[in-house]
C-alpha atoms as a PDB file:
ATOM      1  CA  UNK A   1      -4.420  -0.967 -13.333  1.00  0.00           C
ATOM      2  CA  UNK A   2      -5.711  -1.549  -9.632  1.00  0.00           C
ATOM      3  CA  UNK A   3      -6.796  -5.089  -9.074  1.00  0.00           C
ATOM      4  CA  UNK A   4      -8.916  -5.951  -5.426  1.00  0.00           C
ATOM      5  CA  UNK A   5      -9.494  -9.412  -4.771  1.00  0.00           C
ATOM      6  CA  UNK A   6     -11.527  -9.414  -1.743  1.00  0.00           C
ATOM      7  CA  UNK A   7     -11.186 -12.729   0.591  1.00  0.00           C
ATOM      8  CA  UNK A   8     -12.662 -12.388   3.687  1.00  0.00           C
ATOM      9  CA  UNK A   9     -16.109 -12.061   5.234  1.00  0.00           C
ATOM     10  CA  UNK A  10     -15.602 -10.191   8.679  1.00  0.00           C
ATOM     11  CA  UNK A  11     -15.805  -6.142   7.311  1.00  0.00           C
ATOM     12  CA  UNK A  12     -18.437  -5.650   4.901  1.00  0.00           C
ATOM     13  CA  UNK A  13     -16.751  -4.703   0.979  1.00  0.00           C
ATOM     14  CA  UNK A  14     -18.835  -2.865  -0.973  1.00  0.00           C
ATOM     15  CA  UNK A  15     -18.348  -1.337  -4.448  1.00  0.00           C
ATOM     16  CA  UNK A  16     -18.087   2.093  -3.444  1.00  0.00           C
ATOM     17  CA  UNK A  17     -15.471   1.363  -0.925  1.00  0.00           C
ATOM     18  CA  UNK A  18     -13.542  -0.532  -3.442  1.00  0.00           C
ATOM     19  CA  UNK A  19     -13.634   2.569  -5.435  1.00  0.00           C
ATOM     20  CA  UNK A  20     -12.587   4.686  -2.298  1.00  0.00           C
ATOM     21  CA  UNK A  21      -9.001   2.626  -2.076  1.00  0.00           C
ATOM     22  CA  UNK A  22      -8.656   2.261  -5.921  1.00  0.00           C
ATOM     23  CA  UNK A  23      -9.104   5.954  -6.046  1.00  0.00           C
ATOM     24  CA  UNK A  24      -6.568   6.542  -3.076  1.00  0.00           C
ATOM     25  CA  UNK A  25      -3.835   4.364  -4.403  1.00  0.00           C
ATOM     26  CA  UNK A  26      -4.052   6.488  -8.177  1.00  0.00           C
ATOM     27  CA  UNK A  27      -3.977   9.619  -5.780  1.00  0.00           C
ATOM     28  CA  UNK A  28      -0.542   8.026  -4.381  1.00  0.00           C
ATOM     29  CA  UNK A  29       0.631   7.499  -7.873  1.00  0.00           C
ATOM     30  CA  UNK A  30       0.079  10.937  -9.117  1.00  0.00           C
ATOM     31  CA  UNK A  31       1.622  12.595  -6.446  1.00  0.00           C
ATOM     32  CA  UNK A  32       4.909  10.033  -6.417  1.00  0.00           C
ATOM     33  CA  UNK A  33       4.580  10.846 -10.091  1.00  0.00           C
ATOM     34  CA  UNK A  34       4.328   7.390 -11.245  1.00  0.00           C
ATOM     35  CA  UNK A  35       3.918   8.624 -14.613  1.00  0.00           C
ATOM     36  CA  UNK A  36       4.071   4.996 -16.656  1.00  0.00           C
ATOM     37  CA  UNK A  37       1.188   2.480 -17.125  1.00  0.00           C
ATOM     38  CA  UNK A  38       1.398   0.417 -13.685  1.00  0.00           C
ATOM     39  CA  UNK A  39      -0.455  -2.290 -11.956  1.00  0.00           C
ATOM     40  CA  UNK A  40      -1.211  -3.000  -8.298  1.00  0.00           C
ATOM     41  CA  UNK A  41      -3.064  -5.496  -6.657  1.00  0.00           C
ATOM     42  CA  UNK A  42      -4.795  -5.699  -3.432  1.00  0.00           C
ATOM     43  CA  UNK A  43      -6.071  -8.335  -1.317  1.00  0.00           C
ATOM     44  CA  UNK A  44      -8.541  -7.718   1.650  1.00  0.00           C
ATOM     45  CA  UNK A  45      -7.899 -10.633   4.442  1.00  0.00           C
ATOM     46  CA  UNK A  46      -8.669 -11.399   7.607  1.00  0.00           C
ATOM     47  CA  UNK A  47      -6.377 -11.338  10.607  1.00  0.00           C
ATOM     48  CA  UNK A  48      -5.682 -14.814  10.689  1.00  0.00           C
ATOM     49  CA  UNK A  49      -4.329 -14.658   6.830  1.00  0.00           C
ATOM     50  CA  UNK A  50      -2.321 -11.735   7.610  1.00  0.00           C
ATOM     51  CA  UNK A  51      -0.646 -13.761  10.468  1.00  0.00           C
ATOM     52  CA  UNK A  52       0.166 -16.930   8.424  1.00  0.00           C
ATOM     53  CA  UNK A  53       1.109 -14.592   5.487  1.00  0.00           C
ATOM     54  CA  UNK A  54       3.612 -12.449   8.305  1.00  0.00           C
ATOM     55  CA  UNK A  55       5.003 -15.951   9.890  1.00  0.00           C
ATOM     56  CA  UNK A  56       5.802 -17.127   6.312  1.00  0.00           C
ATOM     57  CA  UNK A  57       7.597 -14.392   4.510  1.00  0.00           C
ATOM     58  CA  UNK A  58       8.949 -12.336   7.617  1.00  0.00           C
ATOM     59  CA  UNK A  59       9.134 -14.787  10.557  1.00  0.00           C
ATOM     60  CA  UNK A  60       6.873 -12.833  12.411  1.00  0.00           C
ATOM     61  CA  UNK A  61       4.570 -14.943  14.213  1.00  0.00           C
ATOM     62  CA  UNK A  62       1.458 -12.043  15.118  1.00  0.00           C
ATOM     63  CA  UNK A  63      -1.324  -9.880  13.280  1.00  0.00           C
ATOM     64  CA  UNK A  64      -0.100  -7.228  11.573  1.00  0.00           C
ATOM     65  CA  UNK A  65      -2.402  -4.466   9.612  1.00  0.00           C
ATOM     66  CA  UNK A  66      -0.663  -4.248   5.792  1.00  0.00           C
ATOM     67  CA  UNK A  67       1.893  -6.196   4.055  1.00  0.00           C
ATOM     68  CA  UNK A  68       3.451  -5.049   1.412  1.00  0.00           C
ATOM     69  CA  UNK A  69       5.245  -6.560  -1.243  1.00  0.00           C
ATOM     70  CA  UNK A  70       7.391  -4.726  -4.117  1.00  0.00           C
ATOM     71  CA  UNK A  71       8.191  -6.106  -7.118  1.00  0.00           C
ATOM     72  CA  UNK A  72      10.571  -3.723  -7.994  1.00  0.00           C
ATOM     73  CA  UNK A  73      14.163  -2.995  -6.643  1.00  0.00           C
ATOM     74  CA  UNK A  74      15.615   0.651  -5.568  1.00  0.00           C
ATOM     75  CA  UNK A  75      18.967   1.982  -4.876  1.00  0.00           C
ATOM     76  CA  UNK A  76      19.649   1.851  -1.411  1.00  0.00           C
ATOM     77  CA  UNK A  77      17.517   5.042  -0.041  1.00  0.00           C
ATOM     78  CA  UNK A  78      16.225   5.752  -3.389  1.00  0.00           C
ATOM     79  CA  UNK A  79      12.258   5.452  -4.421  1.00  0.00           C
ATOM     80  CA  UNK A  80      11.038   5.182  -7.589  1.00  0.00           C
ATOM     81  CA  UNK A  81      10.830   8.605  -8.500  1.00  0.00           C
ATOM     82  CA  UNK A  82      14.333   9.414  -7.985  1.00  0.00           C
ATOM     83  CA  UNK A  83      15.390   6.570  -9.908  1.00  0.00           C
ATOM     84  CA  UNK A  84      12.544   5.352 -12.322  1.00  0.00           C
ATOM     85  CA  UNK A  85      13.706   7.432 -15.784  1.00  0.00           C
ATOM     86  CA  UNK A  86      17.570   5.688 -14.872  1.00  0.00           C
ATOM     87  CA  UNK A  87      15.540   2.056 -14.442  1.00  0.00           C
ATOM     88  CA  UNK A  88      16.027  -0.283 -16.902  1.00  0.00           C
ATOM     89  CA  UNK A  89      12.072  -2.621 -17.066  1.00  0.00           C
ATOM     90  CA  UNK A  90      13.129  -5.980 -17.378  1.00  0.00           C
ATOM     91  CA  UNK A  91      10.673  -8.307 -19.363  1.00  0.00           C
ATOM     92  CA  UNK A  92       9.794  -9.680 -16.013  1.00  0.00           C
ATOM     93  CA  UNK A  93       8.688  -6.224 -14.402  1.00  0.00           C
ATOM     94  CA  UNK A  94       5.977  -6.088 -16.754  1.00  0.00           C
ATOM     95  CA  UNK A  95       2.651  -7.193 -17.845  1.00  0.00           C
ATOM     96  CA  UNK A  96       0.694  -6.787 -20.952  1.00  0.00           C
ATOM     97  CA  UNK A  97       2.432  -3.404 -21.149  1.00  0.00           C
ATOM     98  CA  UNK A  98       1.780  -2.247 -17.884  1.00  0.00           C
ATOM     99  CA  UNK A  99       4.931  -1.660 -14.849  1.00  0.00           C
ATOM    100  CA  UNK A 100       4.117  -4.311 -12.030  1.00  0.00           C
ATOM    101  CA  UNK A 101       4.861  -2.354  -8.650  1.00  0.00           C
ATOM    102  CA  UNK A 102       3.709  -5.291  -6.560  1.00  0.00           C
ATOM    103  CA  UNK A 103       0.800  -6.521  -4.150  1.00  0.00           C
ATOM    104  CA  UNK A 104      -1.093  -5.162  -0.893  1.00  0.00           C
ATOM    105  CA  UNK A 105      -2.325  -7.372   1.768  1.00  0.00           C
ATOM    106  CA  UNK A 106      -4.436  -5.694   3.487  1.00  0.00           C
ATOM    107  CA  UNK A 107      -6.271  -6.846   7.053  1.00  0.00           C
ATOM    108  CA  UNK A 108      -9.757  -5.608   7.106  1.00  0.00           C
ATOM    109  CA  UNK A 109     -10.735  -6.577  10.153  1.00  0.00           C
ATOM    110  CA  UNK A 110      -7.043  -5.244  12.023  1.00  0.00           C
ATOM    111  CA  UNK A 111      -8.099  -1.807  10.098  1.00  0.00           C
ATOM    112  CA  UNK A 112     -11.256  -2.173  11.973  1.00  0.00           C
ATOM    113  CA  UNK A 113     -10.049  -2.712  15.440  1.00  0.00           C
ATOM    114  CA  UNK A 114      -7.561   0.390  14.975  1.00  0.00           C
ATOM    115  CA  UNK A 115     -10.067   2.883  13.740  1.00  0.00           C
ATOM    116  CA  UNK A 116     -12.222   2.327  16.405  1.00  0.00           C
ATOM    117  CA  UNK A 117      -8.525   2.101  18.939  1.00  0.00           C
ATOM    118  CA  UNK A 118      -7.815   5.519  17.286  1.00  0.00           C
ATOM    119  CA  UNK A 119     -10.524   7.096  17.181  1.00  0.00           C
ATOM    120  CA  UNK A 120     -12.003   7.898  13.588  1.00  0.00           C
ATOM    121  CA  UNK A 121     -13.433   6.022  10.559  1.00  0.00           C
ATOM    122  CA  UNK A 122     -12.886   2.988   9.079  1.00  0.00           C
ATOM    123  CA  UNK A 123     -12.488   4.391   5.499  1.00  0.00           C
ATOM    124  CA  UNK A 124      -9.548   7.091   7.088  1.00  0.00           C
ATOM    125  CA  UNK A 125      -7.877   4.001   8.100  1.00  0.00           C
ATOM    126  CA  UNK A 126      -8.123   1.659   5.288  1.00  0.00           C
ATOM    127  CA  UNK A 127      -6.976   4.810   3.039  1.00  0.00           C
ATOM    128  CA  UNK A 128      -4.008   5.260   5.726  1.00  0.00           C
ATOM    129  CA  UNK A 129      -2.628   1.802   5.367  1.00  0.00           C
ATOM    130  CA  UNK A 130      -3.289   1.766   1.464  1.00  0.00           C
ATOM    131  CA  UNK A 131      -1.168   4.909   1.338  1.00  0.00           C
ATOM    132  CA  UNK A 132       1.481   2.956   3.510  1.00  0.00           C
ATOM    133  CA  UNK A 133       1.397   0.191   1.767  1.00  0.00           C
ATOM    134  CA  UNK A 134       1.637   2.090  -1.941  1.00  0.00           C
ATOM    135  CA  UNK A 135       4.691   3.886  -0.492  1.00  0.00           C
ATOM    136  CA  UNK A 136       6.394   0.621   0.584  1.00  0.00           C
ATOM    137  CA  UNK A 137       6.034  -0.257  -3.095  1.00  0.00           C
ATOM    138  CA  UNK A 138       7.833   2.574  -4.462  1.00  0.00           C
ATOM    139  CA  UNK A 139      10.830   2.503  -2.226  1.00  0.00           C
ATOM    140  CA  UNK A 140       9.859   4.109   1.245  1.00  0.00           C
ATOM    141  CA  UNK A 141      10.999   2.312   4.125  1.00  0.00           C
ATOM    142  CA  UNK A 142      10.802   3.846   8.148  1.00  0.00           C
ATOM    143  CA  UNK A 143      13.472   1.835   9.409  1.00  0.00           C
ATOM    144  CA  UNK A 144      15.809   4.635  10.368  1.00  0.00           C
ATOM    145  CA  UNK A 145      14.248   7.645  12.103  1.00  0.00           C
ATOM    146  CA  UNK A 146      14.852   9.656   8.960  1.00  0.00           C
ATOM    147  CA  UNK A 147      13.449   7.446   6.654  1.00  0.00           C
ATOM    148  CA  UNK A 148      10.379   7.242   9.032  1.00  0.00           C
ATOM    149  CA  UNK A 149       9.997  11.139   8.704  1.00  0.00           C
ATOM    150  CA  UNK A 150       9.889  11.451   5.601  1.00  0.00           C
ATOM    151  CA  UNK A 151       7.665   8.622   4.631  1.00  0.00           C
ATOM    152  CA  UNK A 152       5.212  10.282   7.296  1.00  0.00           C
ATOM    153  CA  UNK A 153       4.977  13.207   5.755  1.00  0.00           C
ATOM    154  CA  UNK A 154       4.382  11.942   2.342  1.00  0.00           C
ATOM    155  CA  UNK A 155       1.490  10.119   3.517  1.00  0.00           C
ATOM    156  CA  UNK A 156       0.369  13.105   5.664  1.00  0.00           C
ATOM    157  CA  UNK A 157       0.826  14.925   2.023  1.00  0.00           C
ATOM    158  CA  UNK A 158      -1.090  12.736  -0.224  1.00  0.00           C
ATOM    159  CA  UNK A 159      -3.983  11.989   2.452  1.00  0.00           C
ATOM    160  CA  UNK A 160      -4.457  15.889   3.791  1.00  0.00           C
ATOM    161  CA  UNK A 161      -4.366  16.122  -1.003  1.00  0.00           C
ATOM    162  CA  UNK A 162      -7.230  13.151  -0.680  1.00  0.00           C
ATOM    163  CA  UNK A 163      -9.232  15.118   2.103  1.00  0.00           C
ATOM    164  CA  UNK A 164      -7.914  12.736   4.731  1.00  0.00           C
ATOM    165  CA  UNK A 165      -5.684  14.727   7.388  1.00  0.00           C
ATOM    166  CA  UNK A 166      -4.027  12.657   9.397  1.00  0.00           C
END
C-alpha cells in the first residue's frame, strides 16, 4: 500500500501525478524484489517543512529535497533484498498484515526549483527523488563512494525500466 498525504499549496497535486509517483515507487519495489505485502507513505511539503523536519531529526539547519525515513533495520551494507528472507518481522514492523518500510518527505517546491536548475521536467524529478527516497528505505546509503555507485545505478536502472533515463 502507497499512502500520499499531500500538505502544501505551492506545486499544483493532481490525481494523475499522484498516480505517476505511486506507480514509480511499485516500479522500485518490483525491481528490489520486494516481494511481501508492504506499505509506504509519502508526504508532499513545502520547503519550509522540509527545513524544520531536517533541523529536528538531523541537525541540519537548510532545505533539503527528500527525507527519508526507514522503519526497518539492515545489516551493515546489506539492503533488504539481501537480507529480507533471513529477517525476522517483528509485531511492530507491521500493519494490518502489510511490511511497514517507512515514510517519504518529499519537497515539492525544492523538486521544482531543481528541475528547472537541471534542466528537464518536473515529473523526471519528483520520480528521481521518489526513487531515492524508496532506496533509502530498503537499505541504500551513498555515504562511501562505493555505496554511492551503486545506489546510482540502481536508480539509473529502475528509472531508464520506468522510461525515465537519467
Amino acid at each position: 500500500m502507497i499512502f500520499i498525504d499531500n500538505r502544501q499549496n505551492k506545486v499544483e497535486v493532481t490525481e494523475e501525478f499522484e498516480d505517476i509517483v505511486k506507480k514509480v515507487i511499485q516500479h522500485a519495489l518490483i525491481v528490489e524484489k520486494v516481494e511481501v505485502p508492504c506499505e509506504v507513505s509519502v508526504i508532499f511539503i513545502d520547503s519550509d517543512t522540509i527545513r524544520n523536519i531536517n533541523r529536528e531529526n538531523r541537525n541540519i539547519d537548510k532545505v533539503t529535497d527528500v527525507l527519508s525515513f526507514p522503519m526497518l533495520d539492515y545489516p551493515e551494507g546489506k539492503v533488504f533484498k539481501e537480507t529480507y528472507l533471513n529477517y525476522e518481522f517483528k509485531e511492530c514492523d507491521m500493519d494490518s498484515g502489510n511490511l511497514v518500510l517507512g515514510d517519504i518527505a518529499l519537497s515539492l517546491e525544492k523538486a521544482k526549483e531543481q528541475s528547472i536548475e537541471f534542466g528537464h521536467s518536473f515529473l523526471r524529478e519528483t520520480c528521481y527523488l521518489t526513487v531515492h527516497s524508496v532506496l533509502h528505505l530498503l537499505g541504500y546509503d551513498h555515504m562511501a563512494e562505493n555505496e554511492k555507485k551503486i545506489m546510482r545505478d540502481r536508480e539509473e536502472k529502475i528509472l531508464k525500466e520506468f522510461n525515465f533515463d537519467l
